[in-house]
C-alpha atoms as a PDB file:
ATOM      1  CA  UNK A   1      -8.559   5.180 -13.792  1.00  0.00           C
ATOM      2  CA  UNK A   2      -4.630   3.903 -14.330  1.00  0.00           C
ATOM      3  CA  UNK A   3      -3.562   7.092 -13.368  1.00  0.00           C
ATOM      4  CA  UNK A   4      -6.224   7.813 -10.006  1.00  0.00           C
ATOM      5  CA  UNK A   5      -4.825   4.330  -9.301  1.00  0.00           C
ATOM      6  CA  UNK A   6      -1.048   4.319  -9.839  1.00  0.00           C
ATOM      7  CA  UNK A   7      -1.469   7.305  -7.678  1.00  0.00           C
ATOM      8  CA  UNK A   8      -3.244   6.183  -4.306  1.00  0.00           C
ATOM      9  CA  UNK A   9      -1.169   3.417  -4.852  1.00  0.00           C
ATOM     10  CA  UNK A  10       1.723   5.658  -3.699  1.00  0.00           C
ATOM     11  CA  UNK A  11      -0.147   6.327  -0.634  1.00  0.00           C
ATOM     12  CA  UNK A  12      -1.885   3.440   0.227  1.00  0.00           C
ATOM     13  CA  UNK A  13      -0.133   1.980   2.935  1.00  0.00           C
ATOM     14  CA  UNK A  14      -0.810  -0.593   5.549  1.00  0.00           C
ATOM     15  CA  UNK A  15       1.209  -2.508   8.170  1.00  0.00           C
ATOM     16  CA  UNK A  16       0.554  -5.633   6.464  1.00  0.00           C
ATOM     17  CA  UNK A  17       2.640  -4.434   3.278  1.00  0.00           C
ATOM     18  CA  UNK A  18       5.420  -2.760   5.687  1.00  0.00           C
ATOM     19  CA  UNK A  19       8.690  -3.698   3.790  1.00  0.00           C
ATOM     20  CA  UNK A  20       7.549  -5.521   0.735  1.00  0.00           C
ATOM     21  CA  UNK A  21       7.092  -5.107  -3.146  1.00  0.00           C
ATOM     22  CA  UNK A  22       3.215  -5.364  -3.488  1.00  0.00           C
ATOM     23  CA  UNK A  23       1.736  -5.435  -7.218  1.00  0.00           C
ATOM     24  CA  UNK A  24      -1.951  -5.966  -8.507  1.00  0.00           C
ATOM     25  CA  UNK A  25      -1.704  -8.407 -10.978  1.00  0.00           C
ATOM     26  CA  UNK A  26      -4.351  -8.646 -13.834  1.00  0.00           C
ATOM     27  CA  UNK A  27      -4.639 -10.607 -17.404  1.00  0.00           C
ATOM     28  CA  UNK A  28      -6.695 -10.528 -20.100  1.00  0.00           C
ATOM     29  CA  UNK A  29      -6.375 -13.846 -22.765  1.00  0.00           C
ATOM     30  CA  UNK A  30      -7.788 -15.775 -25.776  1.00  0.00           C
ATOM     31  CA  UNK A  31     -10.158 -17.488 -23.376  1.00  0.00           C
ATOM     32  CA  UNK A  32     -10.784 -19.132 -19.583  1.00  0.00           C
ATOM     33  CA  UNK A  33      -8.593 -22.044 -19.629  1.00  0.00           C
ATOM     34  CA  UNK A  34      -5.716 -21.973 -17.930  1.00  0.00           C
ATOM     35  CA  UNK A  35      -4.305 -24.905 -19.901  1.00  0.00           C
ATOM     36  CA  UNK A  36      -4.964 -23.974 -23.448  1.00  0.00           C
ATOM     37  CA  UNK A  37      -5.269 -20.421 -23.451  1.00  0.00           C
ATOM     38  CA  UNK A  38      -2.834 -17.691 -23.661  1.00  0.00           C
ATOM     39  CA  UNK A  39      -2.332 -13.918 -22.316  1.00  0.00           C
ATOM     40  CA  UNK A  40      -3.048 -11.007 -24.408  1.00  0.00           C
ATOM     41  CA  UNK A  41      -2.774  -8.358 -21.846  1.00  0.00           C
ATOM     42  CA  UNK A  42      -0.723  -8.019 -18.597  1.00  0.00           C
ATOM     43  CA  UNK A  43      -0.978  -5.505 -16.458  1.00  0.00           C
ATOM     44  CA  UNK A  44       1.215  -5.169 -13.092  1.00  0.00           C
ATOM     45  CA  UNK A  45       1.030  -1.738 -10.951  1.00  0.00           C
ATOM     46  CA  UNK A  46       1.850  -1.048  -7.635  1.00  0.00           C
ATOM     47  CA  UNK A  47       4.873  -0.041  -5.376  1.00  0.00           C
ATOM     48  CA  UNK A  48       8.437  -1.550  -5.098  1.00  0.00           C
ATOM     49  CA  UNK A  49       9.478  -2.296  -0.944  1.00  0.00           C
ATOM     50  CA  UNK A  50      11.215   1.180  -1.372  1.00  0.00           C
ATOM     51  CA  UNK A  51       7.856   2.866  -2.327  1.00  0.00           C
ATOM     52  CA  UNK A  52       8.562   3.207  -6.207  1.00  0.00           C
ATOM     53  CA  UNK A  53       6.208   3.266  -8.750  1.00  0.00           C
ATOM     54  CA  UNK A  54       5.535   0.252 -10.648  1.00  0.00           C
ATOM     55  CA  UNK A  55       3.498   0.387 -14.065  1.00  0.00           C
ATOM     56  CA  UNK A  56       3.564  -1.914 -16.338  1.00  0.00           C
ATOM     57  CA  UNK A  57       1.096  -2.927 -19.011  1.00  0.00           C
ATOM     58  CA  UNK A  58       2.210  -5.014 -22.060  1.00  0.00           C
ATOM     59  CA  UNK A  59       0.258  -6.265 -25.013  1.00  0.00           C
ATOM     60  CA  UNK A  60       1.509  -9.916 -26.136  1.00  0.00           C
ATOM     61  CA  UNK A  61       0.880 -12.147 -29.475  1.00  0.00           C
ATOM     62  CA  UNK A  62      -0.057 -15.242 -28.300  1.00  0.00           C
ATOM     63  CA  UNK A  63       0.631 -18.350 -30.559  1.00  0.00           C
ATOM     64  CA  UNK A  64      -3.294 -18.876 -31.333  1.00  0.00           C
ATOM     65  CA  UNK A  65      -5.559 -16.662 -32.728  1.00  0.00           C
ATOM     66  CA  UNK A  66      -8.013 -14.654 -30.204  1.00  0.00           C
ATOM     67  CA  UNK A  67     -11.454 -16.082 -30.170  1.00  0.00           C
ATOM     68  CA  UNK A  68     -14.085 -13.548 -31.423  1.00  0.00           C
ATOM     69  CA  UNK A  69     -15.931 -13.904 -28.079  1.00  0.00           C
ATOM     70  CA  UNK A  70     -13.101 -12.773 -26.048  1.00  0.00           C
ATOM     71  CA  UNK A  71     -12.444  -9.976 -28.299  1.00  0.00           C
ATOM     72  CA  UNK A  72     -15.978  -9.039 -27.476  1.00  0.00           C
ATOM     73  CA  UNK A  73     -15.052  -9.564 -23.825  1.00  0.00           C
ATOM     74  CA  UNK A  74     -11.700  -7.050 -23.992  1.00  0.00           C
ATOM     75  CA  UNK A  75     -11.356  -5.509 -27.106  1.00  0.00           C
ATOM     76  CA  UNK A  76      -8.488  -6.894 -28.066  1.00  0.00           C
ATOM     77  CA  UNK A  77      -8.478  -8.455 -31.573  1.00  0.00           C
ATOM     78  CA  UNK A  78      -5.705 -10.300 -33.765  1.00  0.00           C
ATOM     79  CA  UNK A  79      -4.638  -7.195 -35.830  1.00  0.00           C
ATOM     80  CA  UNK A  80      -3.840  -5.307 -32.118  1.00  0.00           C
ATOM     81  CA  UNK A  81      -1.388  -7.875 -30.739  1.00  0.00           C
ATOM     82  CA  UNK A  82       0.235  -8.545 -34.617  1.00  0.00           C
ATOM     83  CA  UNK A  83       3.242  -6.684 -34.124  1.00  0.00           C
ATOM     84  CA  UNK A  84       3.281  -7.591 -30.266  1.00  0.00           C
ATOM     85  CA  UNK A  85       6.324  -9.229 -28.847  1.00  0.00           C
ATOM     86  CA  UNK A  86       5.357 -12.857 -27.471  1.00  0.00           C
ATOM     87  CA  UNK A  87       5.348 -13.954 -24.203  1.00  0.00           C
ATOM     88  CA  UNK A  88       8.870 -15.152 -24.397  1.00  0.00           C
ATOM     89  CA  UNK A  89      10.312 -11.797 -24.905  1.00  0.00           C
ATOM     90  CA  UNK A  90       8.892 -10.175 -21.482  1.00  0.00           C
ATOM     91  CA  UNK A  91       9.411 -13.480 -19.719  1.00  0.00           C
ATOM     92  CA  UNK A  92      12.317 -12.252 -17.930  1.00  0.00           C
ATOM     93  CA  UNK A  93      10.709  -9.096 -16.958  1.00  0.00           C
ATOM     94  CA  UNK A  94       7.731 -10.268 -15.492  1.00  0.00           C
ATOM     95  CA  UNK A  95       9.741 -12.718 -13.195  1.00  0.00           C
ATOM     96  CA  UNK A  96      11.444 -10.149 -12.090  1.00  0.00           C
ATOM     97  CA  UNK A  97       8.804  -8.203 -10.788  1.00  0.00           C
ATOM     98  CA  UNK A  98       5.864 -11.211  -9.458  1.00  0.00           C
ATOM     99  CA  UNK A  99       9.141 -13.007  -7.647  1.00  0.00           C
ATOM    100  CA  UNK A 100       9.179 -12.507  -3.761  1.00  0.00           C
ATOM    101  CA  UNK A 101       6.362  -9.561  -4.451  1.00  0.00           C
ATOM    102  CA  UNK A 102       2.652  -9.349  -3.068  1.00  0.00           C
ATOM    103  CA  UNK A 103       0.403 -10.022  -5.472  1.00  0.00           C
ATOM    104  CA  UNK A 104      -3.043  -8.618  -5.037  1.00  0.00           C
ATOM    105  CA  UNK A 105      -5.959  -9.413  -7.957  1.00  0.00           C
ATOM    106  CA  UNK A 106      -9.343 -11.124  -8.471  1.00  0.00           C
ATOM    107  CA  UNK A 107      -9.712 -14.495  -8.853  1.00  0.00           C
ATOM    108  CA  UNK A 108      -5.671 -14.353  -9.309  1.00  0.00           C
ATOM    109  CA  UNK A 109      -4.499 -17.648  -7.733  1.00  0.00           C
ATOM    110  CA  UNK A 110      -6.561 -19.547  -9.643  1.00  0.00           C
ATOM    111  CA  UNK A 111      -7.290 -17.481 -12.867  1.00  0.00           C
ATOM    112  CA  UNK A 112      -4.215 -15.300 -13.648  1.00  0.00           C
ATOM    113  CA  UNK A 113      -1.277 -16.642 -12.138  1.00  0.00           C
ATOM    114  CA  UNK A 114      -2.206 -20.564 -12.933  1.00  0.00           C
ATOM    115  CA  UNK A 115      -2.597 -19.110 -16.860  1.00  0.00           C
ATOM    116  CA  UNK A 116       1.023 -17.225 -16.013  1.00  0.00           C
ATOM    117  CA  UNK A 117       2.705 -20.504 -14.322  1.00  0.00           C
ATOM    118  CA  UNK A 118       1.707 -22.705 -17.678  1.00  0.00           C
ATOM    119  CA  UNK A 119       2.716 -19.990 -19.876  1.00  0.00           C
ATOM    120  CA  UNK A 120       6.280 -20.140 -18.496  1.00  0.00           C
ATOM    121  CA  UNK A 121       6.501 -23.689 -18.604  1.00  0.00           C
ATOM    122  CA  UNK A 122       5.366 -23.785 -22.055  1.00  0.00           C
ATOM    123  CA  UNK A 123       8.935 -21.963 -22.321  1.00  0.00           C
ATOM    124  CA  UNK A 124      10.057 -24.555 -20.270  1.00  0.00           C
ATOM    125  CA  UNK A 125      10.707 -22.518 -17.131  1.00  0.00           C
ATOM    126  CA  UNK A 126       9.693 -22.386 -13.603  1.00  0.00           C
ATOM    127  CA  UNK A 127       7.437 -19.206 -13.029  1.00  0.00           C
ATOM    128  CA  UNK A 128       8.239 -16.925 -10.758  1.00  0.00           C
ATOM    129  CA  UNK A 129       7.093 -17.386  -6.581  1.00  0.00           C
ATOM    130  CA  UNK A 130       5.259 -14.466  -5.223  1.00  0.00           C
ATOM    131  CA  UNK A 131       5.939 -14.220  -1.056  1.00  0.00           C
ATOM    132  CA  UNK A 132       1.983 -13.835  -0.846  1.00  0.00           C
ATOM    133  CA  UNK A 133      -1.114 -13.676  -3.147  1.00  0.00           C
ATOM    134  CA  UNK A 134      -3.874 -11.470  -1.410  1.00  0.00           C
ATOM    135  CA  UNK A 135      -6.919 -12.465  -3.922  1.00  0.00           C
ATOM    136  CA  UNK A 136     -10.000 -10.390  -3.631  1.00  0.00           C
ATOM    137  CA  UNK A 137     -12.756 -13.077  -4.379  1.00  0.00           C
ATOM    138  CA  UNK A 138     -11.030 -15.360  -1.366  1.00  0.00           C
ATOM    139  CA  UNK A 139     -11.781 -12.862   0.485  1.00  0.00           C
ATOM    140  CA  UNK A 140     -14.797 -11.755   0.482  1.00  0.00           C
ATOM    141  CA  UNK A 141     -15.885 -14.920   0.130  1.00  0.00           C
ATOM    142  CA  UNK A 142     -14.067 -15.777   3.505  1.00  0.00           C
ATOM    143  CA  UNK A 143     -15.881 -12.658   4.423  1.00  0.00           C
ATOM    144  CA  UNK A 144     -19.188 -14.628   3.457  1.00  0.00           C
ATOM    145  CA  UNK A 145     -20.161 -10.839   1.778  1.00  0.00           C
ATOM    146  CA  UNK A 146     -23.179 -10.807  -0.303  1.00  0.00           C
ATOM    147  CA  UNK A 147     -22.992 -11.751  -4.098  1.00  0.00           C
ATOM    148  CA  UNK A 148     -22.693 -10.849  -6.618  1.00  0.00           C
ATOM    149  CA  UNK A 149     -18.956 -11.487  -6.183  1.00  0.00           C
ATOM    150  CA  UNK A 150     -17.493  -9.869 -10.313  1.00  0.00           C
ATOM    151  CA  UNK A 151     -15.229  -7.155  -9.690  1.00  0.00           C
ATOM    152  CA  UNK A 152     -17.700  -4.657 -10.722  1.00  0.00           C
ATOM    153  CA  UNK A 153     -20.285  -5.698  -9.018  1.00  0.00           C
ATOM    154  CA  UNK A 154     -17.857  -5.554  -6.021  1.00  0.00           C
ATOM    155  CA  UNK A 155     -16.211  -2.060  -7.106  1.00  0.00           C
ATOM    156  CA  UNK A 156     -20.118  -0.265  -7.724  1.00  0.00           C
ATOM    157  CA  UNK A 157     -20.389  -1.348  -3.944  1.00  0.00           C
ATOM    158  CA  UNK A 158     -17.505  -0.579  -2.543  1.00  0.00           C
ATOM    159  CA  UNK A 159     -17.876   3.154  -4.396  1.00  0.00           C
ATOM    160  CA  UNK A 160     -14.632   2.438  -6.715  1.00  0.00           C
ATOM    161  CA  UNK A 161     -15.107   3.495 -10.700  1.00  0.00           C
ATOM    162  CA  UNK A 162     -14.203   0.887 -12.587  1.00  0.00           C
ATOM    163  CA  UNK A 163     -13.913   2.443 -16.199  1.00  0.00           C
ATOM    164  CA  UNK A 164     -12.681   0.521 -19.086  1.00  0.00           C
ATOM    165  CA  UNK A 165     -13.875  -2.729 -17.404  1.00  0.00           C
ATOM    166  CA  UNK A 166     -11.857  -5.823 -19.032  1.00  0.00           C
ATOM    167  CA  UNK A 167      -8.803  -4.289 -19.633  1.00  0.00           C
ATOM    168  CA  UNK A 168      -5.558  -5.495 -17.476  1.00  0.00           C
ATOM    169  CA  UNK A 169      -4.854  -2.384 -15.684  1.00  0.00           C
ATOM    170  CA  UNK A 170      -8.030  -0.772 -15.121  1.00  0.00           C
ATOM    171  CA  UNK A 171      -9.430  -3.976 -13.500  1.00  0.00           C
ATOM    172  CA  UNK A 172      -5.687  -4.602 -11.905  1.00  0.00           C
ATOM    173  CA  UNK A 173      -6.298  -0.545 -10.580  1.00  0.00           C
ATOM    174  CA  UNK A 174      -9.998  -1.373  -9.180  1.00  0.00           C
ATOM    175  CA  UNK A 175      -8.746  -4.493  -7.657  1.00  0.00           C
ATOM    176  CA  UNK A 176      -6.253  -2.834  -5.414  1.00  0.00           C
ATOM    177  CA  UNK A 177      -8.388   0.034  -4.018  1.00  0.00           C
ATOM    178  CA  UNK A 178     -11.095  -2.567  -3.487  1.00  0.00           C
ATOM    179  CA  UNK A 179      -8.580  -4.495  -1.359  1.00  0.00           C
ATOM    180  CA  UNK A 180      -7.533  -1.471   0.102  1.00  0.00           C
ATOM    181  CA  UNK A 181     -11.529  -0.647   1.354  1.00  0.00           C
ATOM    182  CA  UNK A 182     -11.931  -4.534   2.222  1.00  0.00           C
ATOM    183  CA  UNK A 183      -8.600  -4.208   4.670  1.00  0.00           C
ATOM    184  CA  UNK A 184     -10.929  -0.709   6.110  1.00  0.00           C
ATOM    185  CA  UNK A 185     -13.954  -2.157   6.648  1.00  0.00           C
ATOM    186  CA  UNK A 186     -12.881  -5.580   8.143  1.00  0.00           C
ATOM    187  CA  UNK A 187      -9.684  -4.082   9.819  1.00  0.00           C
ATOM    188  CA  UNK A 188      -9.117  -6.807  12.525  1.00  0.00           C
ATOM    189  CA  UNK A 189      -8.768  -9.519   9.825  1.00  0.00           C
ATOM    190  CA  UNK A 190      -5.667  -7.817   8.522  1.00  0.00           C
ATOM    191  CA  UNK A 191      -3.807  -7.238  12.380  1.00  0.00           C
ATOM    192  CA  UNK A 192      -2.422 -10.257  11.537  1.00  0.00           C
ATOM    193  CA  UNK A 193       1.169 -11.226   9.705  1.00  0.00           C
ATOM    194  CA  UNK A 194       0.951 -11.194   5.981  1.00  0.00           C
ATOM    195  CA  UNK A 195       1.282 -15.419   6.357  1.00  0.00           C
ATOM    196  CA  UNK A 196      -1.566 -15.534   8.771  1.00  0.00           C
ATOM    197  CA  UNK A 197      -3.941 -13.243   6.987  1.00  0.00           C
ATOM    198  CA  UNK A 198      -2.796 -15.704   3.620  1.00  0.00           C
ATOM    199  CA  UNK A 199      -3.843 -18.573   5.897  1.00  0.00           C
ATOM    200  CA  UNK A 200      -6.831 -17.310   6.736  1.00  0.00           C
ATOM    201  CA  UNK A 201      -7.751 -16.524   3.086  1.00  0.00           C
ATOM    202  CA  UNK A 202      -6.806 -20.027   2.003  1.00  0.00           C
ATOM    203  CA  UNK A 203      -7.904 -22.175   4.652  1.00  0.00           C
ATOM    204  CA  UNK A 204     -10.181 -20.119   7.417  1.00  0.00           C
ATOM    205  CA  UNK A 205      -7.382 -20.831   9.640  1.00  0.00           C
ATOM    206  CA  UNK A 206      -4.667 -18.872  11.870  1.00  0.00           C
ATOM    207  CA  UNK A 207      -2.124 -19.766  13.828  1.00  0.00           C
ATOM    208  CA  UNK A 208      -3.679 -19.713  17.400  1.00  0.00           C
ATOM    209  CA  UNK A 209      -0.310 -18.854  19.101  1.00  0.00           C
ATOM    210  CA  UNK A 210       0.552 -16.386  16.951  1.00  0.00           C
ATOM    211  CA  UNK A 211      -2.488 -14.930  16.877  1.00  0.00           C
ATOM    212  CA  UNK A 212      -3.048 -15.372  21.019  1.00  0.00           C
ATOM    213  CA  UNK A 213       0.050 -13.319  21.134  1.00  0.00           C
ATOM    214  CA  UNK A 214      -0.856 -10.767  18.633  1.00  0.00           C
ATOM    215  CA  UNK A 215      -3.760  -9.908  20.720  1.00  0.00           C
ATOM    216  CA  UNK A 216      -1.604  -9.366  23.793  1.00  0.00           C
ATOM    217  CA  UNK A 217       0.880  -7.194  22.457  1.00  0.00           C
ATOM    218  CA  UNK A 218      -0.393  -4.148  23.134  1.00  0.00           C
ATOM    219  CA  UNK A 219      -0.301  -5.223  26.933  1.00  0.00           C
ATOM    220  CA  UNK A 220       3.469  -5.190  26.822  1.00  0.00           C
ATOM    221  CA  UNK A 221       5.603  -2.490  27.288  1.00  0.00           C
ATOM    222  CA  UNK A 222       6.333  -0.610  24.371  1.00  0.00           C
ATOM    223  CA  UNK A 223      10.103   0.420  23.515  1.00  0.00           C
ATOM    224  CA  UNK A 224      10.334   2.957  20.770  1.00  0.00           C
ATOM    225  CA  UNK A 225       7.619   6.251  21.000  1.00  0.00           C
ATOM    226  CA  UNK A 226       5.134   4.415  17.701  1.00  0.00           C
ATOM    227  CA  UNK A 227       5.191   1.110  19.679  1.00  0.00           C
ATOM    228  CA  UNK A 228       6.508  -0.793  16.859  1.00  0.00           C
ATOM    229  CA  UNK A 229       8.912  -2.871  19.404  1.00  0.00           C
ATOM    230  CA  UNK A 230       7.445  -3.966  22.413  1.00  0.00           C
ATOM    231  CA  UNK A 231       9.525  -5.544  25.467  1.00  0.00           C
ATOM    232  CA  UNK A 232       8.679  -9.378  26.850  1.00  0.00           C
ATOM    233  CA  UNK A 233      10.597 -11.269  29.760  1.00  0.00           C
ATOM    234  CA  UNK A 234      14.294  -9.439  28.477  1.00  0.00           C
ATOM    235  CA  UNK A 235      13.249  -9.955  24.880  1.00  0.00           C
ATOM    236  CA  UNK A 236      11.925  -7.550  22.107  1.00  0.00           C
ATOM    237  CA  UNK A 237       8.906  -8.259  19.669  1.00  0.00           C
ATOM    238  CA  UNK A 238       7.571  -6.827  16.666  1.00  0.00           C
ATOM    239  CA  UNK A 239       4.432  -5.033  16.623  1.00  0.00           C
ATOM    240  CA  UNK A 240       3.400  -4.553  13.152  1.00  0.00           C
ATOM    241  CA  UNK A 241       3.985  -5.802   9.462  1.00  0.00           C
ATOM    242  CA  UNK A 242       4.043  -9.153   8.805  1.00  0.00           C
ATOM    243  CA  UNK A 243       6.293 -10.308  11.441  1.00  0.00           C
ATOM    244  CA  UNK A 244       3.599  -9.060  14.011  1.00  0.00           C
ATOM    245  CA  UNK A 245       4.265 -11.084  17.262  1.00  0.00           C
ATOM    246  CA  UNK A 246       7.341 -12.221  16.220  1.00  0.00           C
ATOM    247  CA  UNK A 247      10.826 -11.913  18.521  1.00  0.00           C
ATOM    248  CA  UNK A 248      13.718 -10.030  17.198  1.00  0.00           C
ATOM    249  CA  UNK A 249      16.299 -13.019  17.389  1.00  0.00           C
ATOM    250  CA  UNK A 250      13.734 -15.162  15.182  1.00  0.00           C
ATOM    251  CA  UNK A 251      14.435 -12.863  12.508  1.00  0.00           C
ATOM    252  CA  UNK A 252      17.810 -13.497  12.120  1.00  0.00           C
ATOM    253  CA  UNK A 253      16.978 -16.606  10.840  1.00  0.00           C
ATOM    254  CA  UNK A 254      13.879 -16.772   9.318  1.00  0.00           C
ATOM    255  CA  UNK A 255      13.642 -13.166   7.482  1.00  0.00           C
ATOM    256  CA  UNK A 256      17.611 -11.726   7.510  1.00  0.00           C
ATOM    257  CA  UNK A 257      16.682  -9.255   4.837  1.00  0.00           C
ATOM    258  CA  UNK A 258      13.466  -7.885   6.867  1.00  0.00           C
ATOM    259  CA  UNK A 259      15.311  -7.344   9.788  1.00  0.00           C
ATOM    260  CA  UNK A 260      18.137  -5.509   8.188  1.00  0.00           C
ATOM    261  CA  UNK A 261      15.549  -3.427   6.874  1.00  0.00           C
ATOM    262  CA  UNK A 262      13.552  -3.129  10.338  1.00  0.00           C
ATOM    263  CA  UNK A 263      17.197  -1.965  11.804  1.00  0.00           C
ATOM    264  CA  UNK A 264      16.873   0.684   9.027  1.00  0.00           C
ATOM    265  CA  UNK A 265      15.545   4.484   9.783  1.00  0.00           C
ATOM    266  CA  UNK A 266      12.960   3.063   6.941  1.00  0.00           C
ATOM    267  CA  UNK A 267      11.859   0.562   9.678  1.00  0.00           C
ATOM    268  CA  UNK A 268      12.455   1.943  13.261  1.00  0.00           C
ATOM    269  CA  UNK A 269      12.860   5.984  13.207  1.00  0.00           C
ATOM    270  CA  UNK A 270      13.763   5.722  16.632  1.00  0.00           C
ATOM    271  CA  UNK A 271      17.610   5.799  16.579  1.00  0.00           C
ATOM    272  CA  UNK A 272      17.968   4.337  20.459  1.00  0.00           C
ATOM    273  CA  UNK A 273      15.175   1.446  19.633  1.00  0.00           C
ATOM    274  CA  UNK A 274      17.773   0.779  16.479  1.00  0.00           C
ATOM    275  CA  UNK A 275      21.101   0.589  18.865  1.00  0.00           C
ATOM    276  CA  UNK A 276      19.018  -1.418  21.479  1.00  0.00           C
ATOM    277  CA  UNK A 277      18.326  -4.386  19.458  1.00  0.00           C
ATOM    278  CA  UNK A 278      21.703  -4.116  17.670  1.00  0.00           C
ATOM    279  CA  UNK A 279      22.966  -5.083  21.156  1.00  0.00           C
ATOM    280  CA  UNK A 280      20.356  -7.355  22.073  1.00  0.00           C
ATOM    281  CA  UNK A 281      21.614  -9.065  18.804  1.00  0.00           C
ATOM    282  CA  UNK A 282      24.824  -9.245  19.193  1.00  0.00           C
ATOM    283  CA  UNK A 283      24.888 -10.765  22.707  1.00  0.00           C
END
């Protein structure tokens, strides 16, 4: 399954995630409090913003033995993390890949990065600040879909093959292809910017102007062959990604980084749309 899934990961690709590090984040620990318990197993797989292949899955010792029950749960027992490294000694690795990324997972704002924020300030250290956390039960709760609402349950409909349930990267694996078919089946919930569709996940809510505009943009004139730039009053607005409805010149400010990657062949393959809005900036 970690390989089927590391591999349509490399594919996968949607305008939401246009221009961003997106990882499916997945634990497995000594038990279900986020305050006492400890990680085990991490497992984070996806795609850096420049479409490389991220894989990592790393066993830890945690400073309290594993329960029997969740050894039952995971298969992960005392003598299997013994020579582990502790959490401390990947610290700096994992905040290097969860900060500014996507994460994607089950239950993961509540479950596995609240046990991951308490485990670095048991080091006493801020954890790292994803840009977004696209969590699977939020949805499809928001969704209102029918329960059963596990990840298996979820995956067996969904027709994903969730082998080696309860172990960090198959179930971080499943997780992304089932938000993958969630963002297929429900498309117009995802036309949104990557805040908005967070908004919506969190709250039920969306920015109505944002989203009033969104709806409108294909109604403006588009500047560049794919459409991705559309023209408004002497102005130029995104049409995709997360900056969806968004003008050019707000990007300056708000998002430097994504526009000098937008201004990129990576962003806009139109070379003219690209020396367009460099003028339209500089003026």
């Amino acid at each position: 399954m970690f390989k089927e899934g590391t591999r349509r990961f490399t594919i996968m690709s949607t305008d939401l995630f246009e221009g961003e590090k997106v990882l499916a984040f997945d634990l497995e620990t000594t038990g279900i409090s986020t305050n006492r318990d400890q990680i085990v197993q991490l497992a984070l797989i996806g795609t850096e913003v420049d479409q490389t292949p991220v894989a990592v899955e790393r066993l830890v010792k945690p400073r309290i033995p594993i329960p029997q029950g969740a050894s039952n749960v995971h298969g992960i027992y005392n003598e299997d993390v013994r020579h582990s490294p502790p959490f401390s000694s990947i610290a700096d690795e994992v905040h290097d890949l969860i900060d500014g990324a996507v994460l994607v997972g089950h239950n993961v704002r509540k479950f596995d990065y609240a046990m991951l924020e308490n485990e670095f300030l048991r080091l006493g250290r801020l954890a790292p600040k994803p840009k977004a956390i696209m969590d699977t039960l939020e949805i499809v709760r928001r969704l209102k879909l029918p329960r059963p609402h596990k990840l298996g349950a979820l995956c067996h409909r969904h027709g994903i093959r969730l082998e080696h349930a309860h172990t960090a990267t198959a179930d971080a694996a499943a997780t992304m292809l089932l938000f993958w078919r969630l963002t297929v089946e429900h498309a117009p919930v995802f036309r949104n910017s990557l805040e908005e569709v967070e908004r919506w996940i969190v709250h039920g809510e969306r920015n109505k102007d944002a989203s009033a505009l969104g709806r409108g943009l294909n109604d403006l004139h588009p500047v560049d062959s794919l459409g991705k730039i559309r023209q408004d009053d002497g102005g130029y607005i995104v049409a995709f990604g997360r900056h969806r409805g968004r003008y050019i010149t707000e990007l300056q400010e708000h998002d430097p980084a994504y526009l000098n990657w937008l201004l990129s062949p990576n962003g806009i393959e139109c070379e003219d749309t690209r020396d367009l809005l460099k003028e339209h900036l500089a003026n």
